[in-house]
Protein backbone atom coordinates (compact mmCIF):
# COMPACT_ATOMS: atom_id res chain seq x y z
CA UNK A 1 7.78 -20.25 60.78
CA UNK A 2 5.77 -18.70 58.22
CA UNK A 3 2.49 -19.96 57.49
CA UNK A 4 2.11 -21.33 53.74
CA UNK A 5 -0.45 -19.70 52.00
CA UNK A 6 -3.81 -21.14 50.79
CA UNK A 7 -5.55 -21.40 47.48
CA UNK A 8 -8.36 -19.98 47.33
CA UNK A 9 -10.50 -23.34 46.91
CA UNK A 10 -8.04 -24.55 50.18
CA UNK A 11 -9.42 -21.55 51.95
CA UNK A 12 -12.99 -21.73 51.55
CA UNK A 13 -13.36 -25.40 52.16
CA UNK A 14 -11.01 -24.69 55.46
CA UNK A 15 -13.96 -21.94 56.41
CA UNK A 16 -16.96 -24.58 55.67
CA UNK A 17 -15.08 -26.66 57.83
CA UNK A 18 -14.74 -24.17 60.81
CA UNK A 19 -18.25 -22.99 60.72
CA UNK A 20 -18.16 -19.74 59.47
CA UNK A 21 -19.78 -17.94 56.25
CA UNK A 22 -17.81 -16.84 53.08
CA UNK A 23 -19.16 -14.73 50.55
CA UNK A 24 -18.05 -14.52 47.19
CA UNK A 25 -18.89 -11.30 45.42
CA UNK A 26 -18.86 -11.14 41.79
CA UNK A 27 -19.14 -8.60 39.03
CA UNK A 28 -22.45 -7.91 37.83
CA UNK A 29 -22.95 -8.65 34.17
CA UNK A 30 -25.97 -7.77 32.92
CA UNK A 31 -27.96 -10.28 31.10
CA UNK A 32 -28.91 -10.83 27.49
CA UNK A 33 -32.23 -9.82 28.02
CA UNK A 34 -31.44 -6.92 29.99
CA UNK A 35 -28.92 -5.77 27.40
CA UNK A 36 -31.76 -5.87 24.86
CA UNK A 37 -34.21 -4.53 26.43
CA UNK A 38 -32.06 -1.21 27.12
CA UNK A 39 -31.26 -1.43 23.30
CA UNK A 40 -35.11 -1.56 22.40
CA UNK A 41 -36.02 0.75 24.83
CA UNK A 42 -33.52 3.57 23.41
CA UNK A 43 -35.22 2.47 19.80
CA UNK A 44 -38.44 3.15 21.00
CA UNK A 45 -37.10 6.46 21.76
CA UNK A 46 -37.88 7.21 17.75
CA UNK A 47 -41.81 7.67 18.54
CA UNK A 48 -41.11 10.46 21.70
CA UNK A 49 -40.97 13.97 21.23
CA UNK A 50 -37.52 14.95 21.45
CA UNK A 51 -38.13 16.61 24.72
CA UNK A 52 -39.10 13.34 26.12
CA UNK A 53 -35.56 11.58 25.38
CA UNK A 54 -33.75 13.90 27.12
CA UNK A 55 -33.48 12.13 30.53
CA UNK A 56 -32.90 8.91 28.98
CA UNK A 57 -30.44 9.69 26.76
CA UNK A 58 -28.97 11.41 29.74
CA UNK A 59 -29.22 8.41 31.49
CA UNK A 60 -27.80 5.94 28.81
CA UNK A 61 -24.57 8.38 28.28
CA UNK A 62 -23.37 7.46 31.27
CA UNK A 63 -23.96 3.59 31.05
CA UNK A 64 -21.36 1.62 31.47
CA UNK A 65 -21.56 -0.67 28.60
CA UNK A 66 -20.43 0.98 25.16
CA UNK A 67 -22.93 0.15 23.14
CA UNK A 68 -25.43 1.79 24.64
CA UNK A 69 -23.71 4.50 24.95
CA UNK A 70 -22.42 4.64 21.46
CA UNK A 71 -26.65 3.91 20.66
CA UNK A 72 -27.68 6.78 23.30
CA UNK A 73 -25.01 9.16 21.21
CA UNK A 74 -26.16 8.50 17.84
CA UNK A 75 -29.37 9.18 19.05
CA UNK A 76 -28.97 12.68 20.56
CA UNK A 77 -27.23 13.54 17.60
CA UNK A 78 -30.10 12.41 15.61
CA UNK A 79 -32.30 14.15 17.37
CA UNK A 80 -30.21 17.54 17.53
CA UNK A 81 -30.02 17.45 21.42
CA UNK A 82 -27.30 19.67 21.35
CA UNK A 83 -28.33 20.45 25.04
CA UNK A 84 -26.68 17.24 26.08
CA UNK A 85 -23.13 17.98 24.89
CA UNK A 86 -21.80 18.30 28.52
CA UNK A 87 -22.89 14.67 28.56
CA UNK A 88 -21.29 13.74 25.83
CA UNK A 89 -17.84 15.19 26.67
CA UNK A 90 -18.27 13.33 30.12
CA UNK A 91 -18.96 9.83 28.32
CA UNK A 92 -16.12 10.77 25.68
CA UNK A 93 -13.05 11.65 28.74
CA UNK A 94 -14.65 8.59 30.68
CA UNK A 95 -13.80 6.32 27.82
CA UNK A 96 -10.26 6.49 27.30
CA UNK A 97 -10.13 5.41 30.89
CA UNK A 98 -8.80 1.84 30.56
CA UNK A 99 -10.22 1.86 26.54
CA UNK A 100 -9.74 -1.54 25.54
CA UNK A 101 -11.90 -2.26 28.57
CA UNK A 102 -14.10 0.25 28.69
CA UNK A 103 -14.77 1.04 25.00
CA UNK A 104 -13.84 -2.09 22.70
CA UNK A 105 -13.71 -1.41 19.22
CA UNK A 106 -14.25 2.67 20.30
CA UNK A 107 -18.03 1.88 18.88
CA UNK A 108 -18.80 4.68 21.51
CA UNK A 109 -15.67 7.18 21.22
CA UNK A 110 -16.68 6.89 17.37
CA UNK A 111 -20.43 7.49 17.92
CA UNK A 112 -19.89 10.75 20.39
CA UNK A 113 -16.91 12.55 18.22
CA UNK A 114 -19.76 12.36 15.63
CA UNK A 115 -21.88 13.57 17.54
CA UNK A 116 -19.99 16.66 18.81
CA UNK A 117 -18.67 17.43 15.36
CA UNK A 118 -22.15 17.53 14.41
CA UNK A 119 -22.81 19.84 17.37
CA UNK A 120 -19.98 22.12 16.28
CA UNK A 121 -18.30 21.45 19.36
CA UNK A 122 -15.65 24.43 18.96
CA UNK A 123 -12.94 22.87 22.12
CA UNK A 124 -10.50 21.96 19.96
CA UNK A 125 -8.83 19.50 22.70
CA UNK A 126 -11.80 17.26 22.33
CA UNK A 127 -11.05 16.46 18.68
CA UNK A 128 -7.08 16.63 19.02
CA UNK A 129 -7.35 13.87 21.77
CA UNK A 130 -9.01 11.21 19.76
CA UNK A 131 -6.95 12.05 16.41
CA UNK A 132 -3.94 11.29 18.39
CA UNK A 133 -5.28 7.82 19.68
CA UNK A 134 -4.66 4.93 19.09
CA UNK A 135 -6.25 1.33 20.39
CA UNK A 136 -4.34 -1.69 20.11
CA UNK A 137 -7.25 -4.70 21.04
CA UNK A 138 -6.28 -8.41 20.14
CA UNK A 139 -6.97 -10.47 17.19
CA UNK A 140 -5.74 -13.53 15.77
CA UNK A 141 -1.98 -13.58 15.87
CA UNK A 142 -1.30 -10.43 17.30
CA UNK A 143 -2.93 -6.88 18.19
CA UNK A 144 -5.17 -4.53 15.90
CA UNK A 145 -5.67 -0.79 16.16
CA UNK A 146 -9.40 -0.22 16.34
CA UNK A 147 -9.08 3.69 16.72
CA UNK A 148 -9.15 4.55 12.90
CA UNK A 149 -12.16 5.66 12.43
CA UNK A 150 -12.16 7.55 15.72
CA UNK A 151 -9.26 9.74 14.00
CA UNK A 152 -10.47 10.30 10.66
CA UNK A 153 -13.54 11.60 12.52
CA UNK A 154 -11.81 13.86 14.47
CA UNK A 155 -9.77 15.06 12.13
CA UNK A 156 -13.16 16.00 9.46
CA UNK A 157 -14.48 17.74 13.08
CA UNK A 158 -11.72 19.55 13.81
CA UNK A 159 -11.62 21.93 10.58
CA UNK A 160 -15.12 23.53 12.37
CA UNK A 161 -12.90 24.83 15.59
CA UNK A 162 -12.41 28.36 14.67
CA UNK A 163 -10.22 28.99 17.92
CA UNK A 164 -7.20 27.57 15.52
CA UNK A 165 -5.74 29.30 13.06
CA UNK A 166 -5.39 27.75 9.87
CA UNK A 167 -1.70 27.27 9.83
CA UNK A 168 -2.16 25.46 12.80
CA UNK A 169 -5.27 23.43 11.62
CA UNK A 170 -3.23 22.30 8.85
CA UNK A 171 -0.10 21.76 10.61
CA UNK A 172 -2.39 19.05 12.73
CA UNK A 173 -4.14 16.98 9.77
CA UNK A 174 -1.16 16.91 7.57
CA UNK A 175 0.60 14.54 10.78
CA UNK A 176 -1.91 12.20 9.63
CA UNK A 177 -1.31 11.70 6.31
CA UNK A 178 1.65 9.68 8.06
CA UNK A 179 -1.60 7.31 9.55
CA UNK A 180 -0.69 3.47 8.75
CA UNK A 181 -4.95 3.33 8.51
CA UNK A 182 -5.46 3.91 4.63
CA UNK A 183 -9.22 5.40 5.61
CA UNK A 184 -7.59 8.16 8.00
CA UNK A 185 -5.24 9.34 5.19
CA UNK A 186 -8.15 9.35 2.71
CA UNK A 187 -10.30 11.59 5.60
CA UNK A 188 -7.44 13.69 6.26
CA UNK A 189 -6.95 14.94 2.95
CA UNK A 190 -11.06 15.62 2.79
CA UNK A 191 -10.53 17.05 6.19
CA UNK A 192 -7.83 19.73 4.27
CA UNK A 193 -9.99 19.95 1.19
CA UNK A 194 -12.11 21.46 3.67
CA UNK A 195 -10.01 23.82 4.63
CA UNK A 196 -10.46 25.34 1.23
CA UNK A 197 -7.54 27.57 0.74
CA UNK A 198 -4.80 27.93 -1.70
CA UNK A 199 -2.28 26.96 1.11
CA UNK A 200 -4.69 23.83 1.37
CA UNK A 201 -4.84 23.09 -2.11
CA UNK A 202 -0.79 23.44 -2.11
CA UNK A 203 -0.53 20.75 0.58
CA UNK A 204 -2.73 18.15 -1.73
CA UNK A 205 -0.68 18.93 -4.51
CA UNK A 206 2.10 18.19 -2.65
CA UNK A 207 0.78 14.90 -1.53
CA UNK A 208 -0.53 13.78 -4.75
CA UNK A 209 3.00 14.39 -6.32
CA UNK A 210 4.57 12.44 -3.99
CA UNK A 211 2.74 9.51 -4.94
CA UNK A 212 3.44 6.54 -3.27
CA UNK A 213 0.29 6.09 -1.59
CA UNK A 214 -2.93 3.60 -2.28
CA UNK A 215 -4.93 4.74 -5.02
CA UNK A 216 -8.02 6.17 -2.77
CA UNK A 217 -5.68 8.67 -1.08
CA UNK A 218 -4.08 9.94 -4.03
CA UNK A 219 -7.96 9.80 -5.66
CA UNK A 220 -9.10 12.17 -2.42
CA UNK A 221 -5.83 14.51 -3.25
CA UNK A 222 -6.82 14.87 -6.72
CA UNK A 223 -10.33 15.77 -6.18
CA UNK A 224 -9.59 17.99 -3.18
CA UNK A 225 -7.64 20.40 -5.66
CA UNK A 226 -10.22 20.03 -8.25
CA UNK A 227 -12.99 20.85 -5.50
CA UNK A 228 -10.58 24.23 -4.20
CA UNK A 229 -8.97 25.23 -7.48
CA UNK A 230 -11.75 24.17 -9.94
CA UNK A 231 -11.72 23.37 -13.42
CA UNK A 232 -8.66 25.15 -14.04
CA UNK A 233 -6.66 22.59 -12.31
CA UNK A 234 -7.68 19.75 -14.88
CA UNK A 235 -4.57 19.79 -16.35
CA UNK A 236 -2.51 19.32 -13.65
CA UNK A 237 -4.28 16.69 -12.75
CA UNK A 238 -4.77 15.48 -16.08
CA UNK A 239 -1.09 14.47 -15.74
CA UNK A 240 -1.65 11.94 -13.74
CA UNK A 241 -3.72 9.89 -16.30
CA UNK A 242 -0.54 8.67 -18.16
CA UNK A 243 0.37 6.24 -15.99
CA UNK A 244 -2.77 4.07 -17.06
CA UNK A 245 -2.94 2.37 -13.36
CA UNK A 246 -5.18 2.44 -10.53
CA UNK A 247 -4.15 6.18 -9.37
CA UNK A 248 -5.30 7.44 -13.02
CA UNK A 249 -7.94 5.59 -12.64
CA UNK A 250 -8.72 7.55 -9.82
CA UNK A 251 -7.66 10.57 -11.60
CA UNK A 252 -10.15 10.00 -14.39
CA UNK A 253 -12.77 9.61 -11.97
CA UNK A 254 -11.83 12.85 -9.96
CA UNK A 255 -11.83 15.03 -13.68
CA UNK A 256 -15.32 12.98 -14.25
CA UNK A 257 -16.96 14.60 -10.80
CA UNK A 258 -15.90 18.12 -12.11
CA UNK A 259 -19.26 17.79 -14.57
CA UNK A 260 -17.14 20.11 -17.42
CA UNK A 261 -16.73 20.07 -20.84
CA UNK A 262 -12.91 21.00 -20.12
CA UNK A 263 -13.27 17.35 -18.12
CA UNK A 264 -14.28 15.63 -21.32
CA UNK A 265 -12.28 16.63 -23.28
CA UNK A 266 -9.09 15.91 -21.15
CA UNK A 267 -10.36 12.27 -20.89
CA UNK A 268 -11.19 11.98 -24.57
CA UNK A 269 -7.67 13.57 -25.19
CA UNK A 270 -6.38 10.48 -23.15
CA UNK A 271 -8.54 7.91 -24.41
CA UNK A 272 -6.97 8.26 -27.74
CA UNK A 273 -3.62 8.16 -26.81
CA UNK A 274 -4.55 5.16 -24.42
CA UNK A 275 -3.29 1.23 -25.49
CA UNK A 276 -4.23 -0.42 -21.96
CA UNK A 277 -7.77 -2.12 -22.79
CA UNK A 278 -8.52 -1.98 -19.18
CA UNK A 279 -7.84 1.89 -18.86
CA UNK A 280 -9.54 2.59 -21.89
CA UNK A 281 -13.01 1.10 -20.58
CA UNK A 282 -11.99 3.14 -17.19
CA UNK A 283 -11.38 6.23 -19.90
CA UNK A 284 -15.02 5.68 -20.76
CA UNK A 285 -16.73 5.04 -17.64
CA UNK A 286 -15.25 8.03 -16.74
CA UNK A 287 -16.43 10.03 -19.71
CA UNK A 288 -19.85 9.23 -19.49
CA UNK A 289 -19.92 10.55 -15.36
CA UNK A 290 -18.86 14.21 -17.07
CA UNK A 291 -22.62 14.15 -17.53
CA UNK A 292 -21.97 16.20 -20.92
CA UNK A 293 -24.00 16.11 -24.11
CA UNK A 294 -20.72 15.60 -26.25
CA UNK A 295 -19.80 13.04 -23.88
CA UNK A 296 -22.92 11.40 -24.26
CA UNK A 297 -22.42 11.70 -28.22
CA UNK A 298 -18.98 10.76 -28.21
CA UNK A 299 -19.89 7.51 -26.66
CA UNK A 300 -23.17 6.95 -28.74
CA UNK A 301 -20.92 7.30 -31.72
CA UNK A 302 -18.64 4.67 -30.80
CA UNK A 303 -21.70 2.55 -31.02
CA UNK A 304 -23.02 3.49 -33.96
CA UNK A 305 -19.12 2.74 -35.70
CA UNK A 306 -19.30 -0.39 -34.37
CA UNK A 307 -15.81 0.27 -32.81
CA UNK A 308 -13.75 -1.92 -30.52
CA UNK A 309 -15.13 -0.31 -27.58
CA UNK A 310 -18.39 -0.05 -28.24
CA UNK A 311 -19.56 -2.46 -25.85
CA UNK A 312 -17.56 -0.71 -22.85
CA UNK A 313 -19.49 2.53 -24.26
CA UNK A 314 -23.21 0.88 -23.71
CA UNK A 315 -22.06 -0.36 -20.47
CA UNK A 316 -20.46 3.22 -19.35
CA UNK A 317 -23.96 4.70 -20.93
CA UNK A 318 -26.08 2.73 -19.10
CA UNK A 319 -24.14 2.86 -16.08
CA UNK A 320 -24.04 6.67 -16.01
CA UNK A 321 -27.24 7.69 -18.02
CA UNK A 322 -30.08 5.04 -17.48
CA UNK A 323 -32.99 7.76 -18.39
CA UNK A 324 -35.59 6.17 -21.16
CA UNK A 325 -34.69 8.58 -23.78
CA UNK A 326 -30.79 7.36 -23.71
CA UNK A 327 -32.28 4.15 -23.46
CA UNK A 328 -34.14 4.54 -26.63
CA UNK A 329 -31.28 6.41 -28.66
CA UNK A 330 -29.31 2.97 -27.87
CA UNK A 331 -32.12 0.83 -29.52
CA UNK A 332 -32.31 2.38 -32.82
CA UNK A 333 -28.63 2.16 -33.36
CA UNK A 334 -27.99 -1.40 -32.18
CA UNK A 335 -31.52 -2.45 -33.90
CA UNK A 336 -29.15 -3.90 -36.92
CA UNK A 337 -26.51 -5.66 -35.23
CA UNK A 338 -27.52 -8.86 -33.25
CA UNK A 339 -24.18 -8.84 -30.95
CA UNK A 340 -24.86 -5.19 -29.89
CA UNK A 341 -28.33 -6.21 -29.08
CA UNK A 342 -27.26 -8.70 -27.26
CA UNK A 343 -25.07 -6.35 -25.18
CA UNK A 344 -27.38 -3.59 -24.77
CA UNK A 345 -30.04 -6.17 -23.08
CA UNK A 346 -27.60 -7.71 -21.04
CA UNK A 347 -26.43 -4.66 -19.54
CA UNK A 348 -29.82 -3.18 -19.44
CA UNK A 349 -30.88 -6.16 -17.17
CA UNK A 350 -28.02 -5.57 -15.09
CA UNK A 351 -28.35 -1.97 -14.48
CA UNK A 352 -32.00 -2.36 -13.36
């Protein structure tokens, strides 16, 4: 007859019992103090030639706790240890061994992509590998993907690998814009603005046009093509403004951070066409980040008419062009009216 099994509480009493020794081993966790004194130790780091932090850094790559690592990797990549990229790509193919375990919250996947992209690191496999992972950890009803930023970051990394060919580098990022992380669809279309050429610029107009999207991807799609097309493309993307919501808002900021004239005056040519109150001081604060001297005018002479938006236009002024001499050119023309007065120091206090 088959002998029942013990517990395991059963079974060492039964061996105090008989005489004999049981050991228990169990996993070594090091301590609080321990952890922090490898964490201050790899600060310290900071006052050491870089020649110095080689071997540790070496050393703390292949720890097995993630934060260090993830510390010992921003390090080398602060210090421009490019020397220590073999240990790098070690630490990163050791981590997506049993991630969730291993690398929680991919603190040190994240940390050593950066790393190598900032190294240049030209294997495109690397970068492929973590923009196709994902990391599903537990939270609070259910399971969260922690991998995000991991993918965006390969993703900006992998435009550097010249071993692809563009229609290939592009044929990779644009899976992404499929990501259900709104950050790694905002990266990828950076990551294509990158890319820099027409066929890029083509697959950002395509994007934006689709719509559909949160209002920082479509925002990143708009000033992509401004960034590869230039000016020129501020009509097309002008079109976008009409629908007065948060992706024109976005637009109007993208047109803003071209720094034209040809910018200006497509916002100005909105604002007046513009009934939405809350687009119109978006309209403005846009306006005034052209930078231009007849943007600057335009909104000192909504001031000095005393118009309905002339408050929104010493906000946007003071917001966008703080220097004394704007500062001054403000004083003299509120120096009548009380309520504007009022305004300008209130928003002056603010903005300081």
């Amino acid at each position: 007859m088959p002998r029942p099994r013990e517990s395991f509480w059963s079974g060492i009493t039964r061996g105090r019992r008989v005489g004999f020794r049981i050991r228990v081993t169990l996993p070594s966790v090091p301590s609080k103090r321990s952890f922090e004194q490898q964490i201050d130790a790899l600060d310290r780091l900071r006052h050491e030639p870089p020649e110095a932090c080689i071997e540790p850094l070496r050393k703390a790559l292949g720890h097995r706790n993630n934060f260090v690592v993830a510390k010992a990797a921003d390090l080398v990549r602060e210090f421009g240890l490019a020397q220590l990229t073999p240990e790098l790509l070690a630490a990163f193919d050791r981590l997506f061994e049993d991630p969730l375990k291993s690398d929680p919250q991919c603190w040190a996947k994240n940390a050593l992509s950066r790393a190598l992209g900032a190294f240049e690191h030209q294997d495109a496999a690397t970068f492929l590998r973590g923009m196709h992972h994902t990391q599903l950890e537990p939270v609070w009803g259910g399971r969260s993907d922690t991998a995000g930023t991991l993918r965006a970051t390969c993703a900006l990394a992998l435009v550097q690998c010249r071993s692809l060919v563009e229609a290939d580098l592009l044929a990779h990022l644009v899976e992404l814009f499929a990501d259900k992380d709104k950050s790694v669809r905002v990266e990828v279309a950076r990551a294509i603005e990158q890319v820099g050429s027409p066929p890029a610029a083509l697959l950002l107009r395509l994007r934006a046009t689709l719509g559909a999207d949160e209002p920082e991807v479509l925002g990143a799609c708009y000033s992509g093509i401004l960034r590869v097309e230039g000016p020129s493309s501020i009509p097309w993307v002008g079109r976008f403004l009409a629908s007065a919501d948060d992706a024109a808002a976005e637009a109007a900021l993208a047109i803003a951070g071209t720094h034209t004239v040809q910018g200006f005056e497509a916002l100005r040519e909105c604002f007046a066409h513009a009934a939405d109150p809350w687009f119109r001081s978006v309209l403005l604060s846009a306006i005034a980040l052209t930078r231009q001297d007849a943007a600057l005018e335009f909104l000192l002479d909504l001031v000095r008419t005393e118009s309905l938006q002339a408050e929104a236009a010493i906000e946007a002024i003071l917001r966008a062009m703080p220097s004394a001499e704007v500062n001054q050119q403000l004083e003299k023309i509120v120096a009548g009216n009380q309520r504007l007065a009022r305004v300008l120091a209130k928003h002056r206090t603010a903005s300081s």
